[in-house]
Protein backbone atom coordinates (compact mmCIF):
# COMPACT_ATOMS: atom_id res chain seq x y z
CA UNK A 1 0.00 0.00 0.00
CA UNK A 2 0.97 3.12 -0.74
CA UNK A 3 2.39 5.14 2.27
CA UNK A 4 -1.01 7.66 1.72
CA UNK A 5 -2.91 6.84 5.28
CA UNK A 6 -6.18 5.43 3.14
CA UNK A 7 -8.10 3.52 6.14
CA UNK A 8 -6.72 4.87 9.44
CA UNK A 9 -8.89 8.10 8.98
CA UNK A 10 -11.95 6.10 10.70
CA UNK A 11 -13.09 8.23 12.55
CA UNK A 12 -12.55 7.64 17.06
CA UNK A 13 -12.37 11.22 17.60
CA UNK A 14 -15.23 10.60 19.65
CA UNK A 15 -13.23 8.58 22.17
CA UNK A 16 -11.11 11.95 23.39
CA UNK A 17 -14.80 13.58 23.92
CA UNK A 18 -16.20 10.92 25.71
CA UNK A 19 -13.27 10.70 28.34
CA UNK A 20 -12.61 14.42 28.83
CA UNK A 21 -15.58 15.10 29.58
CA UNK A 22 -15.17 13.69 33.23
CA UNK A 23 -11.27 14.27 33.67
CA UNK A 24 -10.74 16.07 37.11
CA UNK A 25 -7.26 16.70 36.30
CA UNK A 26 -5.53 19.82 34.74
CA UNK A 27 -3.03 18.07 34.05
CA UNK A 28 -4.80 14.78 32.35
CA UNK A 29 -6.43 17.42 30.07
CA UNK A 30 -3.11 19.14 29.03
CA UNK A 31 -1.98 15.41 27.78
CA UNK A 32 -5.12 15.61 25.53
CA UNK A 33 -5.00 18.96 24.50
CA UNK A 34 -0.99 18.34 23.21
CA UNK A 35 -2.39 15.46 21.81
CA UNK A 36 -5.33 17.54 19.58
CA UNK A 37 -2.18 20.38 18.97
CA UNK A 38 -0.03 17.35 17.17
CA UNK A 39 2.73 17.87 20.20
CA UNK A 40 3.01 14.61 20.39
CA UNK A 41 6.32 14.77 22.57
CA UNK A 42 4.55 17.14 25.15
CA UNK A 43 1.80 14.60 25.51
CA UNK A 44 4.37 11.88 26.19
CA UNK A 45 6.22 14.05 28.58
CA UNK A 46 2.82 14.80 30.48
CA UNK A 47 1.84 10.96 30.34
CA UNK A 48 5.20 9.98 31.40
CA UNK A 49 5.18 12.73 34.46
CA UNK A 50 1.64 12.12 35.37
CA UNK A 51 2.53 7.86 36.43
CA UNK A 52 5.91 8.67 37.34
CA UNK A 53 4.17 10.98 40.31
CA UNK A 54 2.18 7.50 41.29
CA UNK A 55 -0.86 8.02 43.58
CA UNK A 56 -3.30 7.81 40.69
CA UNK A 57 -6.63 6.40 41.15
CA UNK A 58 -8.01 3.78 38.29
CA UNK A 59 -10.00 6.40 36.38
CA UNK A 60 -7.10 8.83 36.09
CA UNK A 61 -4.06 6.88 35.33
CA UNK A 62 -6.43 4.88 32.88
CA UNK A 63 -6.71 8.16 31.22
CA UNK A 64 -2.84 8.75 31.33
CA UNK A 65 -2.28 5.60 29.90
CA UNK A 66 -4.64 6.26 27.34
CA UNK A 67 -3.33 9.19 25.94
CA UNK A 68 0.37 7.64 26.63
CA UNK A 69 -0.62 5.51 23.74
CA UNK A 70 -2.24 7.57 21.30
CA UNK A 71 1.23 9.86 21.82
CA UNK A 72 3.55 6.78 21.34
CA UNK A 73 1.33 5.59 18.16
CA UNK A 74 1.17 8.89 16.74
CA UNK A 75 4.52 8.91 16.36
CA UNK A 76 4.99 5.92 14.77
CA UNK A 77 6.17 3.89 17.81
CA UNK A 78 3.50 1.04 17.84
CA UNK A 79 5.91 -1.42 19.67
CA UNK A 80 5.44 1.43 22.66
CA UNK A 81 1.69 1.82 22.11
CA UNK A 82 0.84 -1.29 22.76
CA UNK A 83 1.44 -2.18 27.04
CA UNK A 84 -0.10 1.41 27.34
CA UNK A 85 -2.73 0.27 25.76
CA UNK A 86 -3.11 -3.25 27.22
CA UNK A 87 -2.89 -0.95 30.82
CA UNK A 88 -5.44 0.53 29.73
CA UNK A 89 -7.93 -2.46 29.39
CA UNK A 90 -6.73 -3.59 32.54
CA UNK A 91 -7.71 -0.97 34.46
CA UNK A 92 -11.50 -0.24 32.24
CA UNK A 93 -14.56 -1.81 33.94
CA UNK A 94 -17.53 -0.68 32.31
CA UNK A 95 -18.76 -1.44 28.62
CA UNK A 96 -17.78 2.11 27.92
CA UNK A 97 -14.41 1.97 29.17
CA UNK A 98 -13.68 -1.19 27.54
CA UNK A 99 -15.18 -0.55 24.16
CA UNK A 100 -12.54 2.38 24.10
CA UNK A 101 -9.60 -0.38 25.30
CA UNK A 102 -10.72 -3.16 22.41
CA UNK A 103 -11.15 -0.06 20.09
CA UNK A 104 -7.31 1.14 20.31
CA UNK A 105 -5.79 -2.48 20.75
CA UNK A 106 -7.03 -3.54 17.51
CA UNK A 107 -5.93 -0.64 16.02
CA UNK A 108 -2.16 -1.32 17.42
CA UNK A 109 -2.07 -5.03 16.53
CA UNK A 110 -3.62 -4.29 12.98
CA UNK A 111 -0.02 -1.55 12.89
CA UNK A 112 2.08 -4.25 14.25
CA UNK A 113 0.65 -6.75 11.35
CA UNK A 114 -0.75 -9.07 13.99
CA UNK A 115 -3.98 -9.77 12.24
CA UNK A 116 -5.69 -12.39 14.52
CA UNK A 117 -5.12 -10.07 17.31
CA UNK A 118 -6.75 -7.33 15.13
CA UNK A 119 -9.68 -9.08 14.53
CA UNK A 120 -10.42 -10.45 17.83
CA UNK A 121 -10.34 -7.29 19.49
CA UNK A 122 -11.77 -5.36 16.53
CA UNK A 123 -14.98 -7.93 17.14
CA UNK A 124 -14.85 -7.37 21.09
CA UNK A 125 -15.03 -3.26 20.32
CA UNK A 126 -18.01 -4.25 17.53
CA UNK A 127 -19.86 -6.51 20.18
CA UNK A 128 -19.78 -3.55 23.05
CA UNK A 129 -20.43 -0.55 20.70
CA UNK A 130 -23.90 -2.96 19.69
CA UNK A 131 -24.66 -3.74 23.77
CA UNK A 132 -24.22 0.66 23.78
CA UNK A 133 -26.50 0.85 21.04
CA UNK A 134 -23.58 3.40 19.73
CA UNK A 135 -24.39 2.97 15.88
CA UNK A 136 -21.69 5.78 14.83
CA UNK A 137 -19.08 4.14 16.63
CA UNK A 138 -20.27 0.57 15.56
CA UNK A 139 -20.22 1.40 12.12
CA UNK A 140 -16.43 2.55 12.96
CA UNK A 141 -15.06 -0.33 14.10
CA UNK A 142 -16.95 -2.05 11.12
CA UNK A 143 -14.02 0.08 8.87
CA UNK A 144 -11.61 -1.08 11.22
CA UNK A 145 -12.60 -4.92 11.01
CA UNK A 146 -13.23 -4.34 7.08
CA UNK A 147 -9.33 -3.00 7.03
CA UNK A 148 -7.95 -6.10 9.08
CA UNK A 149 -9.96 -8.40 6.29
CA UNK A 150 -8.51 -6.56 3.56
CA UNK A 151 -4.92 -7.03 4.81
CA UNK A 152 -5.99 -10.50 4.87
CA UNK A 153 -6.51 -10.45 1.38
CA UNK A 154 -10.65 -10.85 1.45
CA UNK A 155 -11.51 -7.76 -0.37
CA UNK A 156 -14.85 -9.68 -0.80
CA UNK A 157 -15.87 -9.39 2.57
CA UNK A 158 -14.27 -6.31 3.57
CA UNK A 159 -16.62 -4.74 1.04
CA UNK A 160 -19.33 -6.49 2.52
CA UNK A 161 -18.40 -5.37 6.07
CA UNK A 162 -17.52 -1.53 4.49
CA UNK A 163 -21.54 -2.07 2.84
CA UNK A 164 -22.71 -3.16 6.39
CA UNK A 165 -21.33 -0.01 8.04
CA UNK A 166 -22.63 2.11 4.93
CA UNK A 167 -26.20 0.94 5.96
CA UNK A 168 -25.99 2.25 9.32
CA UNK A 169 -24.42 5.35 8.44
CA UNK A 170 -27.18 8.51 7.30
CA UNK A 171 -25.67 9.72 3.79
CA UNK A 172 -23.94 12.61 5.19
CA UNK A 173 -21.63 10.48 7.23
CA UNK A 174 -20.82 7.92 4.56
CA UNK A 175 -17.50 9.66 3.41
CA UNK A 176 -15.11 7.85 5.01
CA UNK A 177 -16.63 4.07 4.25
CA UNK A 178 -16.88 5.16 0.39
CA UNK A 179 -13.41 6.32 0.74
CA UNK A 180 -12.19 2.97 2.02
CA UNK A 181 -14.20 0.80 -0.73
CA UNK A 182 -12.79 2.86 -2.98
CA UNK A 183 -9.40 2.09 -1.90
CA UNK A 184 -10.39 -1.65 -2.64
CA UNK A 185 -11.06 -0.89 -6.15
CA UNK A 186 -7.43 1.01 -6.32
CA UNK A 187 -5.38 -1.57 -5.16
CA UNK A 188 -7.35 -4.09 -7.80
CA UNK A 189 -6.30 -1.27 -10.60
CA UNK A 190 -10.31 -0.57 -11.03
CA UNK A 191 -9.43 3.29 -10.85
CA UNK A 192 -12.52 4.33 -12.58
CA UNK A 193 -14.33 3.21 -9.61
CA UNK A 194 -12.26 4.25 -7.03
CA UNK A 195 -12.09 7.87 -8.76
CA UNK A 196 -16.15 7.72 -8.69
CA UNK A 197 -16.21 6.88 -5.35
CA UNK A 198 -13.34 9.34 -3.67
CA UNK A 199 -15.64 12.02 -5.75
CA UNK A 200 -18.91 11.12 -4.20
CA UNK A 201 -17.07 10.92 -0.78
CA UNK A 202 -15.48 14.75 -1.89
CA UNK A 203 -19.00 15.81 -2.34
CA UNK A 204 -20.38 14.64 1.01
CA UNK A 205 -17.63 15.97 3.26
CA UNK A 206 -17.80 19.45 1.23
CA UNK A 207 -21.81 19.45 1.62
CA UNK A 208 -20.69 18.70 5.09
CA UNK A 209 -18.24 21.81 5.46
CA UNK A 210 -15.92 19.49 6.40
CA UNK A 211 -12.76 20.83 5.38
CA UNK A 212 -10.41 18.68 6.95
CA UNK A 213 -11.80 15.28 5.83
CA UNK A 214 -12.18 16.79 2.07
CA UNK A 215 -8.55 17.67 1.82
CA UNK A 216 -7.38 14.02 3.50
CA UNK A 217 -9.60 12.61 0.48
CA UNK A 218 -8.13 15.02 -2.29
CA UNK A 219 -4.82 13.68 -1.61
CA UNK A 220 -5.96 9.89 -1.85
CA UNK A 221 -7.75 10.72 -4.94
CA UNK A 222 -4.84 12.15 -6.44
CA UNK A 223 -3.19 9.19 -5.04
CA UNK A 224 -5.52 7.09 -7.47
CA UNK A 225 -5.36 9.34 -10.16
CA UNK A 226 -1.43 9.12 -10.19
CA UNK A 227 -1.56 5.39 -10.30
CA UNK A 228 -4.02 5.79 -13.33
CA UNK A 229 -2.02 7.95 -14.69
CA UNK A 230 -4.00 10.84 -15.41
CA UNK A 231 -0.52 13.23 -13.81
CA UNK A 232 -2.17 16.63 -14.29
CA UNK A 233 -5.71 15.72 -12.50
CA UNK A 234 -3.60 13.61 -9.79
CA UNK A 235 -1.19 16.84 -9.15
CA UNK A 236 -4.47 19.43 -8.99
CA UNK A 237 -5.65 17.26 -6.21
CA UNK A 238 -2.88 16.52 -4.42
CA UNK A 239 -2.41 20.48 -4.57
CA UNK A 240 -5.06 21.32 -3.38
CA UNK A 241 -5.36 18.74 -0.68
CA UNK A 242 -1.79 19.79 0.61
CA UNK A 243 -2.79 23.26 0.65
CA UNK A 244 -5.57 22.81 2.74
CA UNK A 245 -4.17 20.56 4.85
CA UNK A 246 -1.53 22.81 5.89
CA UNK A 247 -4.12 25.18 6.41
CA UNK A 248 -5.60 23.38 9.24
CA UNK A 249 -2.46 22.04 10.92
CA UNK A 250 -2.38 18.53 10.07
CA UNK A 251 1.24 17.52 9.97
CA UNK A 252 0.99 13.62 9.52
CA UNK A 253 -1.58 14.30 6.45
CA UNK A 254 0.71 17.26 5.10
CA UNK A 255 3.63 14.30 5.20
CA UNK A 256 1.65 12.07 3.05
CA UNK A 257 0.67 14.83 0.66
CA UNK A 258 4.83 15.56 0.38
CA UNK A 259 4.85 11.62 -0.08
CA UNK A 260 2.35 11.49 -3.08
CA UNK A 261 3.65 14.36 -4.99
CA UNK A 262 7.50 12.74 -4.78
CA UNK A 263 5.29 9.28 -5.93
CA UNK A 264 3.86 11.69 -9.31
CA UNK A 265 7.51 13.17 -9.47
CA UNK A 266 9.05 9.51 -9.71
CA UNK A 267 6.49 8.60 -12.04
CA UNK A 268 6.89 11.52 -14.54
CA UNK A 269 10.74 10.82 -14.07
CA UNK A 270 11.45 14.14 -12.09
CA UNK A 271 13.74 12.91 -9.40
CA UNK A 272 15.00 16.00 -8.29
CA UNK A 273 11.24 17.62 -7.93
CA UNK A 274 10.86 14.22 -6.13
CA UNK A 275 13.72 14.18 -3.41
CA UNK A 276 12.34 17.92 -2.88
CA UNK A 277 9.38 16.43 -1.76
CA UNK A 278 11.02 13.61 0.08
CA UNK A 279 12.69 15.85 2.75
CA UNK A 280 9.71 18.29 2.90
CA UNK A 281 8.13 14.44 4.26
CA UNK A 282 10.80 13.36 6.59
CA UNK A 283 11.20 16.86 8.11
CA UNK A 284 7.26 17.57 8.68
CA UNK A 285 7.18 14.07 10.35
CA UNK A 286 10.16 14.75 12.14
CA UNK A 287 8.24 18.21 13.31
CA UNK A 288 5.25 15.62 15.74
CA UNK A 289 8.08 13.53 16.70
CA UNK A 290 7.30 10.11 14.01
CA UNK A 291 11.07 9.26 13.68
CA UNK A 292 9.61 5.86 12.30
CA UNK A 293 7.95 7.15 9.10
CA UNK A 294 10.81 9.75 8.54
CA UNK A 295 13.70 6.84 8.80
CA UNK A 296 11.09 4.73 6.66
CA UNK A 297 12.39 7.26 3.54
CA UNK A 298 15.54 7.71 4.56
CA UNK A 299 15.89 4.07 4.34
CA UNK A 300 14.70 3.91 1.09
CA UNK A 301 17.85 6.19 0.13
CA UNK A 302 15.59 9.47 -1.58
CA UNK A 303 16.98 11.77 1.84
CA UNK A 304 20.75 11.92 3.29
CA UNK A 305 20.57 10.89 7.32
């Protein structure tokens, strides 16, 4: 796949609003807040102080260990992410609490390419969200499951999973799951389809005013279009998807843009245009602290160490 971050925008925003709602501490809601502000180091530092300092009660180092994970995986450090994470289903108790735990756990083992582990707590978030009656968030973890079944190379189901979500989902919040089927149809070369669909998906999150999700789909479409080849319609959108993306302070989405437009460079044999856009990548992920995506290129010999 295509370093572009196709699947991973489900959408489990709603987790942070959910927990902060009850946090006491000043401190607990600085770690979130550094974590919505992409200062991803800060919200380690916080995490770290906060359970150094001991004396926390189960509700409040659950929610330091929480956010200790969603620092240490948005950096790239997975391998870190995960006995934050498995603290943090240790120490939930209600349905809530562990919905939130099975949520983020298969998310880590689906990053660490343990797929069984994926799935089986991908179905334990899907089996709370349902005893919740939390459609939205069932329908989530539906993309989630559909991803893990897709890396298992079932696109058949995963489109039926992706369809199963879709029905749940009013049209207005069905941007996301097109997006992902149409990812399906990129990876099998259909790339009329998946153009179709990332266009419909455009359309709902700019109906929406959603300018954040529009611009994260503008740069998978031109993504798609690259692959098709169609250069000057794949650089327009990846453009304008950058441009807005910078905009609204997205670094790890700005990196991918940099990523796609080296892709188009490479393709239309520009490999100066396309180191250019290389280090603009390694240094934005270097600026929220993902050392593992930045070595990632540097490995791959387009940037000097």
């Amino acid at each position: 796949m295509f370093a572009t971050p196709r699947t991973i925008i489900t959408n489990f925003t709603f987790i942070a609003s959910l927990l902060l709602s009850s946090l006491a501490q000043a401190d607990i809601l600085a770690c979130f807040n550094f974590l919505k502000a992409q200062d991803y180091a800060r919200a380690e530092s916080e995490a770290q102080q906060l359970l150094q300092g001991g004396n926390l009660n189960r509700v409040d180092e659950r929610y330091a260990q929480l956010c200790l994970g969603q620092a240490y995986n948005n950096m790239g450090r997975t391998q870190d992410a995960l006995p934050a994470f498995q603290r943090v289903e240790a120490l939930s108790q209600t349905t809530k609490e562990l919905a939130i735990a099975y949520n983020w756990l298969g998310l880590t083992y689906d990053d660490l390419n343990d797929l069984d582990r994926a799935e089986l707590y991908d179905q334990r978030a899907l089996k709370a969200f349902r005893e919740l009656g939390q459609k939205q968030n069932e329908a989530s973890t539906l993309n989630n499951l559909a991803q893990v079944v897709e890396r298992r190379g079932d696109s058949g189901r995963a489109i039926k999973l992706y369809r199963e979500a879709m029905a749940m989902q009013p049209d207005a919040e069905q941007g996301i799951t097109l997006n992902n089927i149409a990812m399906i149809h990129s990876s099998r070369k259909e790339y009329k389809e998946a153009i179709r669909l990332l266009r419909q998906a455009i359309e709902i999150d700019r109906r929406n005013g959603n300018a954040h999700d529009t611009a994260m789909k503008q740069i998978n479409l031109g993504d798609v279009l690259c692959n098709a080849k169609q250069y000057r319609a794949a650089e327009k959108e990846l453009l304008a998807g950058l441009n807005a993306i910078r905009l609204l302070g997205d670094k790890g989405w700005e990196a991918s843009a940099y990523k796609a437009l080296a892709k188009l460079a490479i393709d239309q044999k520009n490999k100066d245009e396309a180191r250019k856009y290389y280090l603009q990548a390694v240094l934005t992920y270097r600026e929220i602290g993902d050392e593992a995506s930045a070595n990632e290129i540097v490995s791959a010999g387009w940037v000097e160490r």
